[in-house]
N, C-alpha and C. Protein backbone atom coordinates (compact mmCIF):
# COMPACT_ATOMS: atom_id res chain seq x y z
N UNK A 1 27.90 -61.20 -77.23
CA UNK A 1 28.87 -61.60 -76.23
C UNK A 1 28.24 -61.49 -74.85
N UNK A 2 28.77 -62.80 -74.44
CA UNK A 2 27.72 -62.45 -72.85
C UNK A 2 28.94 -61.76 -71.84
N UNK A 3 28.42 -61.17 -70.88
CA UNK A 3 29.35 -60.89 -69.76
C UNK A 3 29.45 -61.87 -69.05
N UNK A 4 30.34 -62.15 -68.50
CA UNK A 4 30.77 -63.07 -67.01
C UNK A 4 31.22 -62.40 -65.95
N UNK A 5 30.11 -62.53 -65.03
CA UNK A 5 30.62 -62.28 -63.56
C UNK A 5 30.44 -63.89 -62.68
N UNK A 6 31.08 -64.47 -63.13
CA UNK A 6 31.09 -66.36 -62.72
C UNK A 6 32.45 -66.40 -61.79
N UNK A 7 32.79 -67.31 -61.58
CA UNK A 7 33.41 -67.44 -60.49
C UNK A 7 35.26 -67.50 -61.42
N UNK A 8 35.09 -67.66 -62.72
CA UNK A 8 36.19 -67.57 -63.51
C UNK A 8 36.67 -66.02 -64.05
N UNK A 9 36.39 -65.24 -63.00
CA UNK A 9 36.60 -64.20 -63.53
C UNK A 9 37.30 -63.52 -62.47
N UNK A 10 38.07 -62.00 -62.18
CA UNK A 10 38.63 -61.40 -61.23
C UNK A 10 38.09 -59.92 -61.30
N UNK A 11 37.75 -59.02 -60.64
CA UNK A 11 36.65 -58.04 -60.80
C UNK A 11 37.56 -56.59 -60.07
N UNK A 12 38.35 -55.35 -60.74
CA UNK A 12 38.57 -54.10 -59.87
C UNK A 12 37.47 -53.72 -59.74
N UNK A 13 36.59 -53.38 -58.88
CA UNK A 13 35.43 -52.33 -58.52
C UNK A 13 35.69 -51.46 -57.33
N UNK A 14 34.85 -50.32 -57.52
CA UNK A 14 34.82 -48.93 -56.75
C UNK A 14 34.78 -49.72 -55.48
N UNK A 15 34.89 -49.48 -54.17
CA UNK A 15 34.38 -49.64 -52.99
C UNK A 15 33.77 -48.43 -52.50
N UNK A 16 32.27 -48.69 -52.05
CA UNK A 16 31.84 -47.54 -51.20
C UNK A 16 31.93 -46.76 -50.15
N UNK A 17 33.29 -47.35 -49.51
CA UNK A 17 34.06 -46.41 -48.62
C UNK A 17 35.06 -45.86 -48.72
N UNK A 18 35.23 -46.17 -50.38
CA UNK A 18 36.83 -45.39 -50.69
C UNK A 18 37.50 -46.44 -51.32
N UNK A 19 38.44 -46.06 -51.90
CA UNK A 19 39.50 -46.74 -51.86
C UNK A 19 38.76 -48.28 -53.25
N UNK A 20 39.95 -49.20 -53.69
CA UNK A 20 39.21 -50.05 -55.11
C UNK A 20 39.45 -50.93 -54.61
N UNK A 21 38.61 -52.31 -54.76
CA UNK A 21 39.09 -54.08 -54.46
C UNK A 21 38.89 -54.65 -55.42
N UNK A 22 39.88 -55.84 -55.01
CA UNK A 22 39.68 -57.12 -56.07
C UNK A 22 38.72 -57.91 -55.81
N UNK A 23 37.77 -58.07 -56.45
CA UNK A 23 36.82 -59.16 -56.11
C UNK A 23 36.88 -60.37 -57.47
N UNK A 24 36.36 -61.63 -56.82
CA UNK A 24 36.85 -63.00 -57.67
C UNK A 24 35.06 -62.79 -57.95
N UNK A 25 34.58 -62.82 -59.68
CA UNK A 25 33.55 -62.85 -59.92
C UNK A 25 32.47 -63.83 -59.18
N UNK A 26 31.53 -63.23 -58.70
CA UNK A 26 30.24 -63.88 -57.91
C UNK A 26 30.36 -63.48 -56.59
N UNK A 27 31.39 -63.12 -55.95
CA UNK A 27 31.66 -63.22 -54.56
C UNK A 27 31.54 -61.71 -53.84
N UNK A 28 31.13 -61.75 -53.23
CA UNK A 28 30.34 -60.50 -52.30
C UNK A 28 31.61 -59.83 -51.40
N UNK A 29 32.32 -60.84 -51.49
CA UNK A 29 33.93 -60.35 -49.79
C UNK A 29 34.91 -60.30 -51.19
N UNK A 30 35.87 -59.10 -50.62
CA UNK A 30 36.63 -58.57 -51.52
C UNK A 30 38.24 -59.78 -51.33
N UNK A 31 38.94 -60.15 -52.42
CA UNK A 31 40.05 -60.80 -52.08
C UNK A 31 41.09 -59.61 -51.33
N UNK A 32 41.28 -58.47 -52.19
CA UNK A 32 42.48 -57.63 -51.48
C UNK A 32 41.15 -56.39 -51.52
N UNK A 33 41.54 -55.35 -51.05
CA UNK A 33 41.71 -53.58 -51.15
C UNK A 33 42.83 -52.50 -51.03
N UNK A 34 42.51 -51.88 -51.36
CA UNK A 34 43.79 -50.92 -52.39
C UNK A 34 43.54 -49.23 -52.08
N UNK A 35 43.97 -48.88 -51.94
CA UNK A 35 43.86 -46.93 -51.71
C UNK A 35 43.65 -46.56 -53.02
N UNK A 36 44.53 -46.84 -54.10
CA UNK A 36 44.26 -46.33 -55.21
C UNK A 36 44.06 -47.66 -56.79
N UNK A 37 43.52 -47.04 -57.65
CA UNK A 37 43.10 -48.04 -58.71
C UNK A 37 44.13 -48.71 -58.97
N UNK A 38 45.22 -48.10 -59.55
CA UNK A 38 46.71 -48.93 -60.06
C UNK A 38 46.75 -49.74 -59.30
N UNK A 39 46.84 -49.28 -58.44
CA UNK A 39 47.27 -51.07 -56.99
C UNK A 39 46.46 -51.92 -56.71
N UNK A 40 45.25 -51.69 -56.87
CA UNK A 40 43.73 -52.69 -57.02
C UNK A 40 44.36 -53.58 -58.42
N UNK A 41 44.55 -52.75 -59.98
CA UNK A 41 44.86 -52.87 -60.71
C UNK A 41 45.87 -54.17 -60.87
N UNK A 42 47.33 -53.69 -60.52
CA UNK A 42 48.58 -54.31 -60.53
C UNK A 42 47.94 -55.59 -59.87
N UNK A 43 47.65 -55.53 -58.39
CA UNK A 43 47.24 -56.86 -57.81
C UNK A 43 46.69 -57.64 -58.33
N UNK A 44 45.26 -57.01 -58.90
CA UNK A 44 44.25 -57.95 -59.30
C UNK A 44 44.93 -59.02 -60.96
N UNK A 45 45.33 -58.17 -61.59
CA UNK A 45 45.93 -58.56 -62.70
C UNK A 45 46.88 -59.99 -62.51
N UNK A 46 47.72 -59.95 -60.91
CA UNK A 46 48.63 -61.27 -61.13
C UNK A 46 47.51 -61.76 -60.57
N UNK A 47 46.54 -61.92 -59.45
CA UNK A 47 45.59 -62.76 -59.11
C UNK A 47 45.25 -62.98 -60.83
N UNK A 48 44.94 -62.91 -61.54
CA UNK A 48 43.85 -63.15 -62.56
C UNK A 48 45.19 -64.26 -63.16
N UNK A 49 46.04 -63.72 -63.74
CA UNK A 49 47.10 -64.49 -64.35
C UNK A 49 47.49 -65.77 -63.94
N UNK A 50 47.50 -65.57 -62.50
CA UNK A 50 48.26 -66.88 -61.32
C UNK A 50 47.00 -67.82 -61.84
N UNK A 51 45.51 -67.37 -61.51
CA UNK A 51 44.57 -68.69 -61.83
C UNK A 51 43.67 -68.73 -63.03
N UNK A 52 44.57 -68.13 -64.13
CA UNK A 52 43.90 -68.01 -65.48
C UNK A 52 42.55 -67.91 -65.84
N UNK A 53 42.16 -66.42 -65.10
CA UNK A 53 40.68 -66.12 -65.06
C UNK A 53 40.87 -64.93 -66.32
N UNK A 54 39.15 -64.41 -66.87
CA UNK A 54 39.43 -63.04 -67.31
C UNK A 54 39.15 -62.09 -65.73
N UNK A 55 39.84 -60.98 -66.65
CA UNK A 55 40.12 -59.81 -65.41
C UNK A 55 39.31 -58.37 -66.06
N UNK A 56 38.31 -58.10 -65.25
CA UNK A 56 37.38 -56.74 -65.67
C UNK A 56 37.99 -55.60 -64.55
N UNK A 57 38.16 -54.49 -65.30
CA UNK A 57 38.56 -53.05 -64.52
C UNK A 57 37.09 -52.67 -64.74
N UNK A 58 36.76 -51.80 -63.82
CA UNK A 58 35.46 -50.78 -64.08
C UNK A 58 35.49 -49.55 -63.35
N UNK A 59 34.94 -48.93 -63.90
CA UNK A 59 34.86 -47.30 -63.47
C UNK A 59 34.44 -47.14 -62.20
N UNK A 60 34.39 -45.79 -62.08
CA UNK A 60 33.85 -45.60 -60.29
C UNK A 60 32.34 -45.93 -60.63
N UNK A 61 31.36 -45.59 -62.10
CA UNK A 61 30.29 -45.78 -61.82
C UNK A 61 29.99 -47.00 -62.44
N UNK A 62 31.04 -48.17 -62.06
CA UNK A 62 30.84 -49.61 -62.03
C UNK A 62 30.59 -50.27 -63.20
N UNK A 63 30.61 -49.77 -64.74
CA UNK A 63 30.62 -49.99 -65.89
C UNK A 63 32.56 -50.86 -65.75
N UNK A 64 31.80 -51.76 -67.07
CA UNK A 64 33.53 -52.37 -66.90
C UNK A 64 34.32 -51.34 -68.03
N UNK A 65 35.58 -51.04 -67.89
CA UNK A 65 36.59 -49.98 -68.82
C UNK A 65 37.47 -50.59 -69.57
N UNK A 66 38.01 -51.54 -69.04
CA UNK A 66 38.58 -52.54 -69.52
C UNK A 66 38.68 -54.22 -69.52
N UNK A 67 39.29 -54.66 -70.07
CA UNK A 67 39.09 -56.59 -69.92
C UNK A 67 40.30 -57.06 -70.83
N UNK A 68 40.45 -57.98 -70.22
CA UNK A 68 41.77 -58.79 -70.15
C UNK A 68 41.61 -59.93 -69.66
N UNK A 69 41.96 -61.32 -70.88
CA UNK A 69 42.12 -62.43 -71.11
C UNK A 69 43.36 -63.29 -70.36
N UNK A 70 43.08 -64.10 -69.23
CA UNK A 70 44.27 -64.51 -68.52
C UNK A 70 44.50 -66.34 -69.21
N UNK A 71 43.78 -66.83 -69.64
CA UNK A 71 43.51 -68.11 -69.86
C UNK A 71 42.46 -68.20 -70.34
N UNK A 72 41.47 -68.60 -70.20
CA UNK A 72 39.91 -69.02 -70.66
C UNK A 72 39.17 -67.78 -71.87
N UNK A 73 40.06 -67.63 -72.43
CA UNK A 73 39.19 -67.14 -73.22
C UNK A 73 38.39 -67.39 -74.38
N UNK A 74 37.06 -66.41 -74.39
CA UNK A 74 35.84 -66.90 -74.96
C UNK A 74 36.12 -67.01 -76.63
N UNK A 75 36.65 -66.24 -76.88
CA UNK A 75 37.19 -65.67 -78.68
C UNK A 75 38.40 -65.28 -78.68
N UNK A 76 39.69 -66.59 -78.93
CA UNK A 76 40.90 -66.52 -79.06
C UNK A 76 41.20 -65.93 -80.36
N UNK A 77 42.09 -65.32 -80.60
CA UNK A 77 42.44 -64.98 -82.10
C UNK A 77 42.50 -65.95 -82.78
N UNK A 78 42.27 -65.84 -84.42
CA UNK A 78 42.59 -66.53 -84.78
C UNK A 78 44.30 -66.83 -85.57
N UNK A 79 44.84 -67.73 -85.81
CA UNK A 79 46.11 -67.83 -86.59
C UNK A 79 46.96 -68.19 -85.37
């Protein structure tokens, strides 16, 4: 399975001054920032939904923790 950090994707990561952002995969400038993860979280999740991207959570030491399928996904279930 490959990873995607492409532009179809929505990204929670640590920020190095504190605090978590949403970033839209590839892109260096954060869409929102957040004080705490849940609210990076909550946000990023309807961004991902609204433009049917996948959505990666990752830890403070930037590993992804979780992932979530908004539209495009790579391996739909089957049935």
């Amino acid at each position: 399975m490959t990873k995607r950090k492409g532009p179809d994707s929505h990204h929670v990561v640590p920020n190095p001054k504190g605090g978590w952002d949403v970033k839209r995969g590839g892109s260096s400038r954060a869409t929102s920032h957040h004080d705490t993860k849940q609210a990076a979280i909550d946000s990023g999740r309807q961004v991902s939904r609204n433009q049917g991207t996948e959505f990666r959570i990752h830890n403070k030491d930037g590993r992804i923790a979780q992932s979530d399928s908004h539209g495009n996904d790579p391996h739909p279930p089957k049935g």
